[in-house]
PDB file of N, CA and C in Angstrom:
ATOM      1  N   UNK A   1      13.358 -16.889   3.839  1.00  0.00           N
ATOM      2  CA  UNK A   1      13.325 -16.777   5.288  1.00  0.00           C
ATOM      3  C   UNK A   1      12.675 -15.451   5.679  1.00  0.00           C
ATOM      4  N   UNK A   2      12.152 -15.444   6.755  1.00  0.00           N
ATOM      5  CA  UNK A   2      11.343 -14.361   7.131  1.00  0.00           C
ATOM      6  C   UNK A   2      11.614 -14.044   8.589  1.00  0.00           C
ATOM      7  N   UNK A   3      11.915 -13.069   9.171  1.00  0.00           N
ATOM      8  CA  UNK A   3      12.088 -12.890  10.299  1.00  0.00           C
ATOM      9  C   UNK A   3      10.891 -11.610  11.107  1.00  0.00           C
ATOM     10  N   UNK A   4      10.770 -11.959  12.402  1.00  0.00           N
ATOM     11  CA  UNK A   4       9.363 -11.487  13.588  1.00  0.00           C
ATOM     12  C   UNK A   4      10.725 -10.824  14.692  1.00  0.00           C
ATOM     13  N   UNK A   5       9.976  -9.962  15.187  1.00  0.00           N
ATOM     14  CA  UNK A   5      10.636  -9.880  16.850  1.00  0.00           C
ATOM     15  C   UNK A   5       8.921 -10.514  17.641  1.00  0.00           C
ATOM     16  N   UNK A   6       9.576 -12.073  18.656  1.00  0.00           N
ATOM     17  CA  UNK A   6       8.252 -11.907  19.761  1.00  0.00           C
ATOM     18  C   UNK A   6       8.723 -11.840  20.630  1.00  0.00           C
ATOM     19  N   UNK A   7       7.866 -11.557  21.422  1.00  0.00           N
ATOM     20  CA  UNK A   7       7.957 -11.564  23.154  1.00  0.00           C
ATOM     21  C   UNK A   7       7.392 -12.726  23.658  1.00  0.00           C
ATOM     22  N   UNK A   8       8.428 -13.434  24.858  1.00  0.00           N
ATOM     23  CA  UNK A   8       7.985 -14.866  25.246  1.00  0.00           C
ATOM     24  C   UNK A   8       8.065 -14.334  26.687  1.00  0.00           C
ATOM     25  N   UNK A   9       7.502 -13.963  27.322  1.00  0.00           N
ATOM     26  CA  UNK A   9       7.666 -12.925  29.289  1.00  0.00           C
ATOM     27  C   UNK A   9       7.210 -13.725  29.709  1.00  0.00           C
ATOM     28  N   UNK A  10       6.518 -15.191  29.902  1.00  0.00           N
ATOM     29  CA  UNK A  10       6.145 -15.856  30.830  1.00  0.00           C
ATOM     30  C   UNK A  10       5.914 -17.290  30.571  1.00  0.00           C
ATOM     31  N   UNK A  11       5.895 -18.060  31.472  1.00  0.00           N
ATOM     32  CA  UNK A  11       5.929 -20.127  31.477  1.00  0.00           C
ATOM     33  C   UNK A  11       5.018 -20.148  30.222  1.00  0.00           C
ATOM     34  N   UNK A  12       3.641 -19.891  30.441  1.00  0.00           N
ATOM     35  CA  UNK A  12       2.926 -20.316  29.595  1.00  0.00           C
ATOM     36  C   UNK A  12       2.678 -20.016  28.219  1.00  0.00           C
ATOM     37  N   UNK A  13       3.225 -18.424  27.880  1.00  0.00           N
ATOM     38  CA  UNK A  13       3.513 -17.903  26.886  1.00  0.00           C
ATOM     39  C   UNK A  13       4.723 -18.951  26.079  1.00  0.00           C
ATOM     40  N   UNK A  14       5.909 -19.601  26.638  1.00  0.00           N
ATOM     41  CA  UNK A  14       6.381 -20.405  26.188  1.00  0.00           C
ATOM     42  C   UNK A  14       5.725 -22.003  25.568  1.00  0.00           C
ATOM     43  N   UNK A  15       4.907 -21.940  26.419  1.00  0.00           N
ATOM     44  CA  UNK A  15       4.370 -23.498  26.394  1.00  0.00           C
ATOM     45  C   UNK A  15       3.453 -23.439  25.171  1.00  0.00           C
ATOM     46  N   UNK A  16       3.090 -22.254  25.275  1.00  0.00           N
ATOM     47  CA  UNK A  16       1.624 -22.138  23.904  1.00  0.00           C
ATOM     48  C   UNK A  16       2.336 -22.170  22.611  1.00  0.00           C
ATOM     49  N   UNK A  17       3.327 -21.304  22.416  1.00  0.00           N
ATOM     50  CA  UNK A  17       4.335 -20.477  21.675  1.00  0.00           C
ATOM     51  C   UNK A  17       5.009 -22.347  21.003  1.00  0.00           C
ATOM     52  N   UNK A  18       5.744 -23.012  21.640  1.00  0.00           N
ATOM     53  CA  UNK A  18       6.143 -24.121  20.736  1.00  0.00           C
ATOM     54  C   UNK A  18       4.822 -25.359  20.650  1.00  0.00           C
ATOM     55  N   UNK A  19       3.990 -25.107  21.448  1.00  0.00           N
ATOM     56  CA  UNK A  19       2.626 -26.088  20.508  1.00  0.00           C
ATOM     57  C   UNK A  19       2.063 -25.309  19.614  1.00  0.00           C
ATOM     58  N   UNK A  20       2.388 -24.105  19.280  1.00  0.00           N
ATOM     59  CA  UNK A  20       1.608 -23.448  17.848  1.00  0.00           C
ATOM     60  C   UNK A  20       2.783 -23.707  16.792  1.00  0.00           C
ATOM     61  N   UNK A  21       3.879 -23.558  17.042  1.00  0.00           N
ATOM     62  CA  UNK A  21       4.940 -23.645  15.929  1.00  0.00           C
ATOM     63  C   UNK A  21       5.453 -24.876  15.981  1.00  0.00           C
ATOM     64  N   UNK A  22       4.965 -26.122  16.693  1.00  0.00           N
ATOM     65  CA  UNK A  22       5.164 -27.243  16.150  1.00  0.00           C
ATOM     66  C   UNK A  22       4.610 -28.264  15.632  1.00  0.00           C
ATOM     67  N   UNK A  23       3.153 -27.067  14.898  1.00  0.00           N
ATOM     68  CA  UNK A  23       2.135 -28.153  13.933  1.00  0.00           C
ATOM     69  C   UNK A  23       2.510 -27.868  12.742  1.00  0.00           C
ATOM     70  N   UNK A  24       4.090 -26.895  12.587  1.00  0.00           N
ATOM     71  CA  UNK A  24       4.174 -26.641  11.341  1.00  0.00           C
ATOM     72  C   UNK A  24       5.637 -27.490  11.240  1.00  0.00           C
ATOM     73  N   UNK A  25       5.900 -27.735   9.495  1.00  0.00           N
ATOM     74  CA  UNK A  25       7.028 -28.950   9.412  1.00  0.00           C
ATOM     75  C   UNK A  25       7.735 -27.660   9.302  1.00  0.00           C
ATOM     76  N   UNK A  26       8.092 -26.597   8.704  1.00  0.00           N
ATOM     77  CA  UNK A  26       8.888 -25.668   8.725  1.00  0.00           C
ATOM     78  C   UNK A  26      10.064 -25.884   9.878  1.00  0.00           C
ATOM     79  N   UNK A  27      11.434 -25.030   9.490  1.00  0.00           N
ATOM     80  CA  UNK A  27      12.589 -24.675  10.340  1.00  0.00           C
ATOM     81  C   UNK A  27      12.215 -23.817  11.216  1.00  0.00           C
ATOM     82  N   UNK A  28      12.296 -23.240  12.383  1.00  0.00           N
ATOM     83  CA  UNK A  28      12.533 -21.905  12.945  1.00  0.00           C
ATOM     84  C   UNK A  28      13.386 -21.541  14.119  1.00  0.00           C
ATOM     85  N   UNK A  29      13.930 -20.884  13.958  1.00  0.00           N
ATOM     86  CA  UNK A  29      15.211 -20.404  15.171  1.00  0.00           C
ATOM     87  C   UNK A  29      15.142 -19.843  15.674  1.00  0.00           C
ATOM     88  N   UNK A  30      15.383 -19.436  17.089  1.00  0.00           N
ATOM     89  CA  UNK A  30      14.988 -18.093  17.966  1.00  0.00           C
ATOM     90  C   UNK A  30      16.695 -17.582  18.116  1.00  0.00           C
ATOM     91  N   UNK A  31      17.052 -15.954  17.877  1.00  0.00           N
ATOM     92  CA  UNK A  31      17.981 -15.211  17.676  1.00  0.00           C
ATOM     93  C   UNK A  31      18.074 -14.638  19.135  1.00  0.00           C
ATOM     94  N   UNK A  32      19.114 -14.733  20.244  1.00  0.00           N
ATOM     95  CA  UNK A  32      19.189 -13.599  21.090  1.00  0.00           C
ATOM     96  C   UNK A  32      20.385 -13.519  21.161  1.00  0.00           C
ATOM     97  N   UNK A  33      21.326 -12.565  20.520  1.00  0.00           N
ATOM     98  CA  UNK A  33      22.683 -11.683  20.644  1.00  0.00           C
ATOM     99  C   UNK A  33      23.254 -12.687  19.766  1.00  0.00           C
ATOM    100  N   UNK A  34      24.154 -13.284  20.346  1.00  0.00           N
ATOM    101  CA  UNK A  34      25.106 -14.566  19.624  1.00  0.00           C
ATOM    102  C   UNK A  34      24.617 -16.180  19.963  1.00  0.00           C
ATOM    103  N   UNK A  35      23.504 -16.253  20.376  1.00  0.00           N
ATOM    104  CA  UNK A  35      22.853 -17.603  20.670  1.00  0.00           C
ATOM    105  C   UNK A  35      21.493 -17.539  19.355  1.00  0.00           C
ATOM    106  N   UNK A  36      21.714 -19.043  18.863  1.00  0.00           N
ATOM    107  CA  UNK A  36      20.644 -19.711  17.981  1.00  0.00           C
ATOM    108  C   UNK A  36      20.366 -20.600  18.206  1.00  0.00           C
ATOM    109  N   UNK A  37      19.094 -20.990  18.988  1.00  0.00           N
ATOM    110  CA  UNK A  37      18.641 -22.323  19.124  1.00  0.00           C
ATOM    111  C   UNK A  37      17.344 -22.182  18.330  1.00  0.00           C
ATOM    112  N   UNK A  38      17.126 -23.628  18.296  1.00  0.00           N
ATOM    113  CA  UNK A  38      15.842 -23.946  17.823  1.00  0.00           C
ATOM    114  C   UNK A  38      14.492 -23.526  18.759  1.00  0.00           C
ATOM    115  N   UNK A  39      13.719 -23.329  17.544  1.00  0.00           N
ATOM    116  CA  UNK A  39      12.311 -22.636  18.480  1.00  0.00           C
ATOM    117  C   UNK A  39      11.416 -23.418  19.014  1.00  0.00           C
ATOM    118  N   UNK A  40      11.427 -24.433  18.523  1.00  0.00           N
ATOM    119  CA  UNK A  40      10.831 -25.868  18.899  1.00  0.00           C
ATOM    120  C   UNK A  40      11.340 -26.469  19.900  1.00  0.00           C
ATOM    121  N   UNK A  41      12.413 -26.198  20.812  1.00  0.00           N
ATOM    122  CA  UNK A  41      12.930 -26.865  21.632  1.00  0.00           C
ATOM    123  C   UNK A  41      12.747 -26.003  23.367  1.00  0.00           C
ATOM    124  N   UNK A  42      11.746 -26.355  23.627  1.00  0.00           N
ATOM    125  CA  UNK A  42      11.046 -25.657  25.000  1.00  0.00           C
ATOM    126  C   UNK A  42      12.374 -25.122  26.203  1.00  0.00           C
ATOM    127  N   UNK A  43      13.059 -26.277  26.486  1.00  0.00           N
ATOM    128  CA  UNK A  43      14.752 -25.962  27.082  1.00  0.00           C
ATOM    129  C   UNK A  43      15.212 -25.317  26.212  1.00  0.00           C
ATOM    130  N   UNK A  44      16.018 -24.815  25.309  1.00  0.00           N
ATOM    131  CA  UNK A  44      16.249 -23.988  24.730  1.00  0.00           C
ATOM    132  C   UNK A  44      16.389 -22.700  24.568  1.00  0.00           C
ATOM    133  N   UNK A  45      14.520 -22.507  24.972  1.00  0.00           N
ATOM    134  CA  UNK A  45      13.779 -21.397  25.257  1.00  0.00           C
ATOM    135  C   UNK A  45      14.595 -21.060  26.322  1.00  0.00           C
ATOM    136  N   UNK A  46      14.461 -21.218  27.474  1.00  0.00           N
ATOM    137  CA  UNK A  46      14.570 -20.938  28.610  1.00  0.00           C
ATOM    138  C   UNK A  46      15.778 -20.851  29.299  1.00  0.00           C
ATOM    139  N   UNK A  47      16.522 -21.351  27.695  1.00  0.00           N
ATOM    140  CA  UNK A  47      18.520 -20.701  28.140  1.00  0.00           C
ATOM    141  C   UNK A  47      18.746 -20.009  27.819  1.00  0.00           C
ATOM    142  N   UNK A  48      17.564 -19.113  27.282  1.00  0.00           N
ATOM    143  CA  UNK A  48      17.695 -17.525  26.670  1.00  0.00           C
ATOM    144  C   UNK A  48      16.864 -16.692  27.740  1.00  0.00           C
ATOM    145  N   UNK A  49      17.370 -15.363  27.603  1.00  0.00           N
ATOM    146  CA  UNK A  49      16.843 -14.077  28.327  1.00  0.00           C
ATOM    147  C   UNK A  49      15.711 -13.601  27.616  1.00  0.00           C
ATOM    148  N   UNK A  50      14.686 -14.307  28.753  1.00  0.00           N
ATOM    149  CA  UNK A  50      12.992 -13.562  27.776  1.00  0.00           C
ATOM    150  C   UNK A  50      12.611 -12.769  28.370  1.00  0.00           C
ATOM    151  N   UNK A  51      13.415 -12.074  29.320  1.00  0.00           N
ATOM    152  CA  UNK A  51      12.752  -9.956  29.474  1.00  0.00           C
ATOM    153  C   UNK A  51      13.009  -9.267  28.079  1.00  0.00           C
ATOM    154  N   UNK A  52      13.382  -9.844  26.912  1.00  0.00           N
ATOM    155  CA  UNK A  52      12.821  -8.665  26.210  1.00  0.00           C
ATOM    156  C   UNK A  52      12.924  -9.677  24.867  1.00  0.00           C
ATOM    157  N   UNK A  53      12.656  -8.877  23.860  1.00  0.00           N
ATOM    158  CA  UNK A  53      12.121  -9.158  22.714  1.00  0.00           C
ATOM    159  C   UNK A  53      13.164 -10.198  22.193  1.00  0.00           C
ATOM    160  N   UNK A  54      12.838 -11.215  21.437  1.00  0.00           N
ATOM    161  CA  UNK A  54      14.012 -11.889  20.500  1.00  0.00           C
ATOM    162  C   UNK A  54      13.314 -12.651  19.358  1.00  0.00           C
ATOM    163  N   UNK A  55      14.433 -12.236  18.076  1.00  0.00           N
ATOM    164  CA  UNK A  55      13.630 -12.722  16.840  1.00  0.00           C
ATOM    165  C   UNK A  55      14.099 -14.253  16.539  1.00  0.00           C
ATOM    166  N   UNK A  56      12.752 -14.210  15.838  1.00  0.00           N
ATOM    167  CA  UNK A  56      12.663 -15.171  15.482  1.00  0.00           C
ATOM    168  C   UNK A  56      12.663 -15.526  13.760  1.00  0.00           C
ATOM    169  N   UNK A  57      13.147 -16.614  13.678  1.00  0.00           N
ATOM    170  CA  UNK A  57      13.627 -16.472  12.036  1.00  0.00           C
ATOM    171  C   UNK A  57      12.655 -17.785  11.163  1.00  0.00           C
ATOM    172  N   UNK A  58      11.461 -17.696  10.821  1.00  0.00           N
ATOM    173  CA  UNK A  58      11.236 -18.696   9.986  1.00  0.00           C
ATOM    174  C   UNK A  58      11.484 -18.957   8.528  1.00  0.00           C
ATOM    175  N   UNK A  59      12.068 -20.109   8.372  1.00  0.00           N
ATOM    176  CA  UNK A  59      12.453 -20.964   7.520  1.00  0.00           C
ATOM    177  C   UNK A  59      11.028 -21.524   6.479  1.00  0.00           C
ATOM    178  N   UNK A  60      10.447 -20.929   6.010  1.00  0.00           N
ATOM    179  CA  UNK A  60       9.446 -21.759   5.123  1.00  0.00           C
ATOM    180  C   UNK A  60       9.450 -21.217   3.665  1.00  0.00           C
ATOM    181  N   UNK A  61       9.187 -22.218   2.830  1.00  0.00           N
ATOM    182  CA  UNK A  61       9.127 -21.481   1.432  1.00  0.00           C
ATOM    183  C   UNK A  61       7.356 -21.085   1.056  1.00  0.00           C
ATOM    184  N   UNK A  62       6.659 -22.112   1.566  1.00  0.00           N
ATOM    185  CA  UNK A  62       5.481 -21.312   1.312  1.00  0.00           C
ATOM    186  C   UNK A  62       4.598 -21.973   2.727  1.00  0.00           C
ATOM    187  N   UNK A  63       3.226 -20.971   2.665  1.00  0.00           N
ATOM    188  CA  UNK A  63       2.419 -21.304   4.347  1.00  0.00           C
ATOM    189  C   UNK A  63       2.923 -20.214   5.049  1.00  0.00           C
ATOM    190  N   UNK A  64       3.754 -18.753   4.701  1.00  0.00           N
ATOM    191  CA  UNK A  64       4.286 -18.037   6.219  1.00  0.00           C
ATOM    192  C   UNK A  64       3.249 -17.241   6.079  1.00  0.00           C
ATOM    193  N   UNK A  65       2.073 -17.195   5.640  1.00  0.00           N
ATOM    194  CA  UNK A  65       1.115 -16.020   5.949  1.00  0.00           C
ATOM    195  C   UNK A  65       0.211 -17.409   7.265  1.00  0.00           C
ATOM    196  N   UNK A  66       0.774 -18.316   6.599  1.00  0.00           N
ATOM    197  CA  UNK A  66      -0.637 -19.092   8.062  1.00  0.00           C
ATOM    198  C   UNK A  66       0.318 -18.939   9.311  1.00  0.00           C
ATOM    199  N   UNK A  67       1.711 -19.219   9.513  1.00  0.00           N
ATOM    200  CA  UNK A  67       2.426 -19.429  10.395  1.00  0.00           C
ATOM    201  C   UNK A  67       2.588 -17.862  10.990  1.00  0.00           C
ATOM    202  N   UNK A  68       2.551 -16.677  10.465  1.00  0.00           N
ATOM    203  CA  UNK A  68       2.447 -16.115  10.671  1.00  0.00           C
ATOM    204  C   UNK A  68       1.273 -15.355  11.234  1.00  0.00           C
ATOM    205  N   UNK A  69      -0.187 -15.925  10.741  1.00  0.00           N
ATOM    206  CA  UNK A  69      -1.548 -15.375  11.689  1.00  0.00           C
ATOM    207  C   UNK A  69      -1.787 -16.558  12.926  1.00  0.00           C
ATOM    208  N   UNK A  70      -0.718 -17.370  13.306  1.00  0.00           N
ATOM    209  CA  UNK A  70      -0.485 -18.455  14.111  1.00  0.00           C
ATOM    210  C   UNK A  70       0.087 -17.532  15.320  1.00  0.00           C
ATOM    211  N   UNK A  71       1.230 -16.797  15.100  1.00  0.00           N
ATOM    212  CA  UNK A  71       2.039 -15.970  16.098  1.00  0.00           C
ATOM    213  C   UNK A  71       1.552 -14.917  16.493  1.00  0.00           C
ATOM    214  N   UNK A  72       0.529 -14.300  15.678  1.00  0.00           N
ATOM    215  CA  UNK A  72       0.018 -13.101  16.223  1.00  0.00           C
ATOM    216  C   UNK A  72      -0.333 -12.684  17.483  1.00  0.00           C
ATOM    217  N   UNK A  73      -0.251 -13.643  18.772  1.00  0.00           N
ATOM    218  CA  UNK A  73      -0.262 -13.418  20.016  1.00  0.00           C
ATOM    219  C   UNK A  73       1.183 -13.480  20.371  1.00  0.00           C
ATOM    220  N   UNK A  74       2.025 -13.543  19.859  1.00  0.00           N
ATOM    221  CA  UNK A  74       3.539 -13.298  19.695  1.00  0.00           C
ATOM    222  C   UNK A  74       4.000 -12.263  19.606  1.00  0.00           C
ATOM    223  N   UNK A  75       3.612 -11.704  18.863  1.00  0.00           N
ATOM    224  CA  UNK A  75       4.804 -10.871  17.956  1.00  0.00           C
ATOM    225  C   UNK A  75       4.870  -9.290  18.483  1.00  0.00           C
ATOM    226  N   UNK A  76       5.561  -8.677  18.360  1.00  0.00           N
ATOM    227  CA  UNK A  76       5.746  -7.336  18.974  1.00  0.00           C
ATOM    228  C   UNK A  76       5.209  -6.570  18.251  1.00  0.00           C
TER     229      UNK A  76
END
């Protein structure tokens, strides 16, 4: 498992953010305080507080260097 801090600050930043991470079969979870939802799940998103940073945890055993130059408009 590999974990990112990104920043999701706006609608569309969300909208881009789970059509890039859902061409991958990989797990991934978004972390804010004591809430874990799935990162793939657009509602989800948006029952979390995105004024500031929250990590994100991917689940892959191999492919996190692609999933990872995938987020690079993500990541903090």
């Amino acid at each position: 498992m590999k974990s990112v801090q990104i920043c999701l600050n706006s609608i569309d930043k969300v909208k881009s953010f789970v059509n890039d991470i859902s061409k991958f079969d990989c797990d991934f979870d978004l972390v804010s305080g004591r809430y874990v939802i799935d990162a793939k799940s657009i509602m989800g998103i948006f029952s979390l507080d995105l004024s500031k940073p929250i990590e994100l945890n991917i689940h892959a055993n191999d492919g996190a260097e692609e999933v990872l130059a995938t987020l690079q408009p993500y990541l903090v």
